[in-house]
N, C-alpha and C. Protein backbone atom coordinates (compact mmCIF):
# COMPACT_ATOMS: atom_id res chain seq x y z
N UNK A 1 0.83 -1.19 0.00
CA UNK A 1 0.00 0.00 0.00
C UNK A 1 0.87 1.25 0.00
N UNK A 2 0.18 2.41 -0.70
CA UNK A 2 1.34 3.79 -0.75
C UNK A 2 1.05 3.96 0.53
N UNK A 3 1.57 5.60 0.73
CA UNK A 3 1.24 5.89 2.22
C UNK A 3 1.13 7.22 1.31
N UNK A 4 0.66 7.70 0.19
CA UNK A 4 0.26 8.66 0.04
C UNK A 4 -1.38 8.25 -0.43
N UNK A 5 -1.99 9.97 -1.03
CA UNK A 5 -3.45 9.86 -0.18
C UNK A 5 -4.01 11.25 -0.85
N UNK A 6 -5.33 11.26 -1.36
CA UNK A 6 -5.71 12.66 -2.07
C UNK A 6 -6.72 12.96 -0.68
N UNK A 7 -7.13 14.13 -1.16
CA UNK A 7 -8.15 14.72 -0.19
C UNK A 7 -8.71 15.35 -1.29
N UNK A 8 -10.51 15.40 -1.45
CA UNK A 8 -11.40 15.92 -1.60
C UNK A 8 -12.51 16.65 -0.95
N UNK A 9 -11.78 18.02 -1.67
CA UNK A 9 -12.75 19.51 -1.21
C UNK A 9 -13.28 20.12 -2.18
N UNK A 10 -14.23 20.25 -1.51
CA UNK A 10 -15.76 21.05 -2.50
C UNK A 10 -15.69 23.14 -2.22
N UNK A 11 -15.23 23.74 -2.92
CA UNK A 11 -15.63 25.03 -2.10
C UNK A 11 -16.45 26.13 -3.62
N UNK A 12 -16.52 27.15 -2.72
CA UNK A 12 -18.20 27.96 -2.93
C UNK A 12 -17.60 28.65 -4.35
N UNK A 13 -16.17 28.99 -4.93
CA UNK A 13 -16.04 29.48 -5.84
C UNK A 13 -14.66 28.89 -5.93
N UNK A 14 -13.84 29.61 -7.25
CA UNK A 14 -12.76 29.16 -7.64
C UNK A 14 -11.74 29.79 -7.05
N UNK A 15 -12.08 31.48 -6.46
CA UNK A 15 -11.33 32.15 -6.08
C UNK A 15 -10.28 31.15 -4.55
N UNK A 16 -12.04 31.11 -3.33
CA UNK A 16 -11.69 30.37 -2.75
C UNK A 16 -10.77 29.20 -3.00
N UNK A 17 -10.92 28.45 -3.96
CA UNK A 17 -9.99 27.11 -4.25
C UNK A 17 -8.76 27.49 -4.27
N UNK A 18 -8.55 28.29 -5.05
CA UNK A 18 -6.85 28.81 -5.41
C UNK A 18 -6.58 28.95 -4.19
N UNK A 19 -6.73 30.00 -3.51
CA UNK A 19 -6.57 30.80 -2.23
C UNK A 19 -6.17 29.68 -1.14
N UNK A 20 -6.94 29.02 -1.09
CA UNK A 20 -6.55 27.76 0.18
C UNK A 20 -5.80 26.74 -0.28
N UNK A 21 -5.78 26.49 -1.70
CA UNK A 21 -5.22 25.19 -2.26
C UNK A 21 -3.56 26.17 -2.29
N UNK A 22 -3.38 26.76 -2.88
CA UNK A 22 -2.20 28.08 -2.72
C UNK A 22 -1.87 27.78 -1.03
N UNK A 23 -2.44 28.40 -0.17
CA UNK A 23 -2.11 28.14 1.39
C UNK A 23 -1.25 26.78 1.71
N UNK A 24 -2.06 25.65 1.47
CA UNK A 24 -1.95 24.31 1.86
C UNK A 24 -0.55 24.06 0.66
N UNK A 25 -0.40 24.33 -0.50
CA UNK A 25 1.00 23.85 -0.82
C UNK A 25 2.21 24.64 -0.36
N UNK A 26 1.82 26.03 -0.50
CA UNK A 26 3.09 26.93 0.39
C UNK A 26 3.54 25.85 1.88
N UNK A 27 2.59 25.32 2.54
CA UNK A 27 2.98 25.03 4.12
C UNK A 27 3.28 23.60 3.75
N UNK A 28 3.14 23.00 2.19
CA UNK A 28 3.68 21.92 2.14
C UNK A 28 2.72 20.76 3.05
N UNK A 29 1.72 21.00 3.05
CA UNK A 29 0.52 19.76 3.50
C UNK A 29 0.43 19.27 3.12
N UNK A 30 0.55 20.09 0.86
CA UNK A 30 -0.06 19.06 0.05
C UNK A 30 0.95 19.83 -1.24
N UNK A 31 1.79 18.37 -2.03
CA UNK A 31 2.20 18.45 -2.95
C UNK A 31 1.78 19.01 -4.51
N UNK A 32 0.36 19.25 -4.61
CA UNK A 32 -0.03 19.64 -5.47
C UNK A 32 -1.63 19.61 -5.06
N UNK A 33 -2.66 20.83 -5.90
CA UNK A 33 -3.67 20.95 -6.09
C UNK A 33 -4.38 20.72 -7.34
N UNK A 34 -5.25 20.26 -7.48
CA UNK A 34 -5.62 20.64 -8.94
C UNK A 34 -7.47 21.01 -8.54
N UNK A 35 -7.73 21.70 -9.33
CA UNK A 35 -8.91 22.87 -8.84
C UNK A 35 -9.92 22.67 -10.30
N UNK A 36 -10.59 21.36 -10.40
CA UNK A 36 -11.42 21.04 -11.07
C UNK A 36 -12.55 22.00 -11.89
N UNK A 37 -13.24 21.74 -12.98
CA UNK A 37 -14.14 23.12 -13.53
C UNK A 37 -14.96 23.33 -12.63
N UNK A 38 -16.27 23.83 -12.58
CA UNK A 38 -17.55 24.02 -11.81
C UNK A 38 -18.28 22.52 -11.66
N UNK A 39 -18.60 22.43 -10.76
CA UNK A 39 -19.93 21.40 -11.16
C UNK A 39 -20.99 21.63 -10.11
N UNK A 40 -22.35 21.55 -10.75
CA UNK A 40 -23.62 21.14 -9.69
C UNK A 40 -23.67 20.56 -8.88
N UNK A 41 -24.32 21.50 -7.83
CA UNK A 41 -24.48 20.48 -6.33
C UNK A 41 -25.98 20.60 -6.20
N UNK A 42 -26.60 19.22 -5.70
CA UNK A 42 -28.36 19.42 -5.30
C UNK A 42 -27.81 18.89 -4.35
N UNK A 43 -28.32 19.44 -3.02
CA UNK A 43 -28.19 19.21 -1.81
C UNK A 43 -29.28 19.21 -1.08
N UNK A 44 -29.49 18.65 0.22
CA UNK A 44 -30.42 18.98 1.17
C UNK A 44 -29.76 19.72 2.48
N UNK A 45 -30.52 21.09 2.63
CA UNK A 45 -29.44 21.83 3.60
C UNK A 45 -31.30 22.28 4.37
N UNK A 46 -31.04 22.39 5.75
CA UNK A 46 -31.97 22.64 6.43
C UNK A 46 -33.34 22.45 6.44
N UNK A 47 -33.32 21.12 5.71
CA UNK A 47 -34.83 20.76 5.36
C UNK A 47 -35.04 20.82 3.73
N UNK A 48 -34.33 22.08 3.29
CA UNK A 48 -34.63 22.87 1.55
C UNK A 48 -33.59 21.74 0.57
N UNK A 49 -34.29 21.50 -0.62
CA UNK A 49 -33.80 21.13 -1.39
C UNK A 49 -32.60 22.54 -2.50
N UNK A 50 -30.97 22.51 -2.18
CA UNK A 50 -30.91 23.87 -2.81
C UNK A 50 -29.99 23.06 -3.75
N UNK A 51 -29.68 24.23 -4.79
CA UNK A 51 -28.71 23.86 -6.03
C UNK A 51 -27.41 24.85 -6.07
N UNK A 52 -26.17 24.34 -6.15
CA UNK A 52 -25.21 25.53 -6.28
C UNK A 52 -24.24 25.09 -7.16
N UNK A 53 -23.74 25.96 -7.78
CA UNK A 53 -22.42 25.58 -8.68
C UNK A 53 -20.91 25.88 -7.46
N UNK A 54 -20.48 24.52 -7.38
CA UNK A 54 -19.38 24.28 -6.45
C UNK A 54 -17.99 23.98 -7.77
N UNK A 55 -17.22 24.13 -6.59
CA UNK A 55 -15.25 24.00 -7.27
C UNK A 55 -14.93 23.09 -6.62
N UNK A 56 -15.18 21.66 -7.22
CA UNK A 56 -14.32 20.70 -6.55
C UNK A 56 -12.61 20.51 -6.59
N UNK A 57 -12.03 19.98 -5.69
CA UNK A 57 -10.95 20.12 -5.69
C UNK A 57 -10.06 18.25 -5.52
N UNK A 58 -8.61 18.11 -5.61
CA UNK A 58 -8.13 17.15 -5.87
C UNK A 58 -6.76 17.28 -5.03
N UNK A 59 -6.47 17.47 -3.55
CA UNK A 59 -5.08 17.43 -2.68
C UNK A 59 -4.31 16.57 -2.86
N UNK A 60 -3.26 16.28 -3.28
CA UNK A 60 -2.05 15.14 -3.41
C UNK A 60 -1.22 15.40 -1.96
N UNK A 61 -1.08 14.48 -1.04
CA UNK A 61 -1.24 14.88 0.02
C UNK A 61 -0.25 13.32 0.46
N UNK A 62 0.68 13.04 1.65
CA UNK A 62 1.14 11.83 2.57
C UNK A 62 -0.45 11.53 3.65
N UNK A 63 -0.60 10.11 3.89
CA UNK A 63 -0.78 9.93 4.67
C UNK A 63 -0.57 10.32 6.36
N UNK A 64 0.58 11.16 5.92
CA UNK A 64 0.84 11.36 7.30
C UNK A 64 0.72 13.01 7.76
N UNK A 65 0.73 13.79 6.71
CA UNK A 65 0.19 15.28 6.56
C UNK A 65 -1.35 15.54 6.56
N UNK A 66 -2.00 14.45 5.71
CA UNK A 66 -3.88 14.26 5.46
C UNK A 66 -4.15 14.97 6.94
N UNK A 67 -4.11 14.69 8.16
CA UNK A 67 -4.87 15.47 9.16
C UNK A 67 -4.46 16.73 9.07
N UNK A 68 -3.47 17.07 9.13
CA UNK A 68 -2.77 18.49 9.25
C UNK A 68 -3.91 19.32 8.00
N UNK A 69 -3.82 18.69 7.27
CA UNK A 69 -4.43 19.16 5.80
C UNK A 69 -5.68 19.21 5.93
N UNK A 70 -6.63 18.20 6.21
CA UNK A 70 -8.13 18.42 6.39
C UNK A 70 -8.35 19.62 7.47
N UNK A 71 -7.56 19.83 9.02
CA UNK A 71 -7.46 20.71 9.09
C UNK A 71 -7.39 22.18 9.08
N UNK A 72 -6.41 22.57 8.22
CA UNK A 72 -5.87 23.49 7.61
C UNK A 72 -7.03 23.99 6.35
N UNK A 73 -7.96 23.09 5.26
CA UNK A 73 -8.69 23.66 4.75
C UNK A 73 -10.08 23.81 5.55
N UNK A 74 -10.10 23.16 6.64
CA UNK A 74 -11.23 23.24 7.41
C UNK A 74 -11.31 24.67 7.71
N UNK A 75 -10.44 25.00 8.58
CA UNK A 75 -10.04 26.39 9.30
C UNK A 75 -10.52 27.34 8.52
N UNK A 76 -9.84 27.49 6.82
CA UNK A 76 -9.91 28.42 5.96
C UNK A 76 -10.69 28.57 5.47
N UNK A 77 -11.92 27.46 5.88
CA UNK A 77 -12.82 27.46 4.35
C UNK A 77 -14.17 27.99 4.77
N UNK A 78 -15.54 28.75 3.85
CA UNK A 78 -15.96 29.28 4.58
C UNK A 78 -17.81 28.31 4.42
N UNK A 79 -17.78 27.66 3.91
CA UNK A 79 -18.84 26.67 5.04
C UNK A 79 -18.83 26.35 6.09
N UNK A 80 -20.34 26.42 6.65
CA UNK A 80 -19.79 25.36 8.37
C UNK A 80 -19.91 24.39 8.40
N UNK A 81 -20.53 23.41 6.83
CA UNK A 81 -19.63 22.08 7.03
C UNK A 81 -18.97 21.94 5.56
N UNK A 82 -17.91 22.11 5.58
CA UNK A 82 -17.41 21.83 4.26
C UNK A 82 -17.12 20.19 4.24
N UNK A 83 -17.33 19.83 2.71
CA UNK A 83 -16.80 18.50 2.43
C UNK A 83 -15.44 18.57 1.94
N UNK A 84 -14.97 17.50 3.01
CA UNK A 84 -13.03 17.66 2.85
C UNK A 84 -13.30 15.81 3.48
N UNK A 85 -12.79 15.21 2.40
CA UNK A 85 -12.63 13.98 2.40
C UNK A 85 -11.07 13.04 2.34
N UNK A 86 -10.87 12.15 2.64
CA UNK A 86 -9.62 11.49 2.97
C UNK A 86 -10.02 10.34 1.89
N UNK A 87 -9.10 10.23 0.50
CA UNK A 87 -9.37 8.92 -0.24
C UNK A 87 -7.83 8.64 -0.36
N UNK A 88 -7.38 7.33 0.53
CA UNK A 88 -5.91 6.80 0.42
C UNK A 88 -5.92 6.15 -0.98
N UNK A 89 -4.27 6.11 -1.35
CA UNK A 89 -4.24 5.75 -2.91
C UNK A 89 -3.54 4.00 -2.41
N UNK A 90 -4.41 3.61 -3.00
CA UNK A 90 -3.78 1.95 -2.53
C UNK A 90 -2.95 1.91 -3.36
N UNK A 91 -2.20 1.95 -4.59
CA UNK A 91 -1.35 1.74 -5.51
C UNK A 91 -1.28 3.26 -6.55
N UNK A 92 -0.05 3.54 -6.72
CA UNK A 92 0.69 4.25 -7.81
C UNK A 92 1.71 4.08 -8.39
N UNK A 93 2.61 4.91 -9.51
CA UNK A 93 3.80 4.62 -9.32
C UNK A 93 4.84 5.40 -8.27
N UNK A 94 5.90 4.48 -8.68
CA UNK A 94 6.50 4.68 -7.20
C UNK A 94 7.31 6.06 -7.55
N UNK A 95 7.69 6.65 -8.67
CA UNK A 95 8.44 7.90 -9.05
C UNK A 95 6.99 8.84 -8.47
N UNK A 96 5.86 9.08 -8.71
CA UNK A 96 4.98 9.64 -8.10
C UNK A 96 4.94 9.73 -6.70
N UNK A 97 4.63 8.53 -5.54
CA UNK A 97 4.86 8.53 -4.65
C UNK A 97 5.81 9.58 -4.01
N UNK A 98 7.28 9.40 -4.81
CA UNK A 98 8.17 9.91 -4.04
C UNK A 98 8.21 11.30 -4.48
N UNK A 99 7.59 11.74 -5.15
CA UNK A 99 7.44 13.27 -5.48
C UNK A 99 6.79 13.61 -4.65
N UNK A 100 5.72 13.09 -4.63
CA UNK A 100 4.36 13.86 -3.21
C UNK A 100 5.15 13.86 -1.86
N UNK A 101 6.08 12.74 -1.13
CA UNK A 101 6.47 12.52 -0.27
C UNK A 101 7.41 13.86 -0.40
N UNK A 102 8.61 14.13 -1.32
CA UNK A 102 9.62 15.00 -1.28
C UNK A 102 8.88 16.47 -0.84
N UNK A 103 7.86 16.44 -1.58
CA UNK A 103 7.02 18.10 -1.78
C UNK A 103 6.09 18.46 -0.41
N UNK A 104 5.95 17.55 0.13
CA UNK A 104 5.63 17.54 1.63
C UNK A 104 6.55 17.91 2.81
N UNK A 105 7.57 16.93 2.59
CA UNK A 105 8.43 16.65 3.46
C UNK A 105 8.86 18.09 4.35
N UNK A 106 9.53 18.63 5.15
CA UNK A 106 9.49 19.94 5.63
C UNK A 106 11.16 19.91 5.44
């Protein structure tokens, strides 16, 4: 198994995405971002059925930074529940691996 690991975040515009995905690689949480087009959200929020155009996002991230990182976009982000998800990568290659690991590393 790798011990690296993406994280998936949903936020309210693109500006936001840059802005925190920018944050989180400066501090080296996460080796790379990539800040997906728009897509539709139907949700159920307080009873209401609502619709929004969200910026999903894609963290390349260690297993061992992922908390620091869910964290860190938690803090910044401005829902009060944002979706920030932990999906470990069971297999990659290993020149990949060790890039995410290097670009982390402090």
């Amino acid at each position: 198994m790798s011990d690296i690991a993406t994280v998936y975040a949903v936020f309210g515009s693109r500006d936001e995405a840059e802005r925190i995905g920018r944050a989180m690689v400066e501090k080296r949480l996460a080796a790379c971002v990539n800040i997906l087009g728009p897509a539709k959200s139907i949700y159920r929020w307080d009873g209401d059925i609502e619709t929004a155009e969200e910026v999903p996002t894609l963290f390349k991230t260690t297993m061992d930074a992922a908390n620091a990182l869910i964290a860190g976009i938690t803090q910044m982000h401005s829902y009060d529940v944002p979706a920030v998800c932990l999906w470990p990568i069971a297999r990659t290659l290993e020149s990949y691996a060790e890039w995410v690991n290097s670009e982390t590393d402090d």
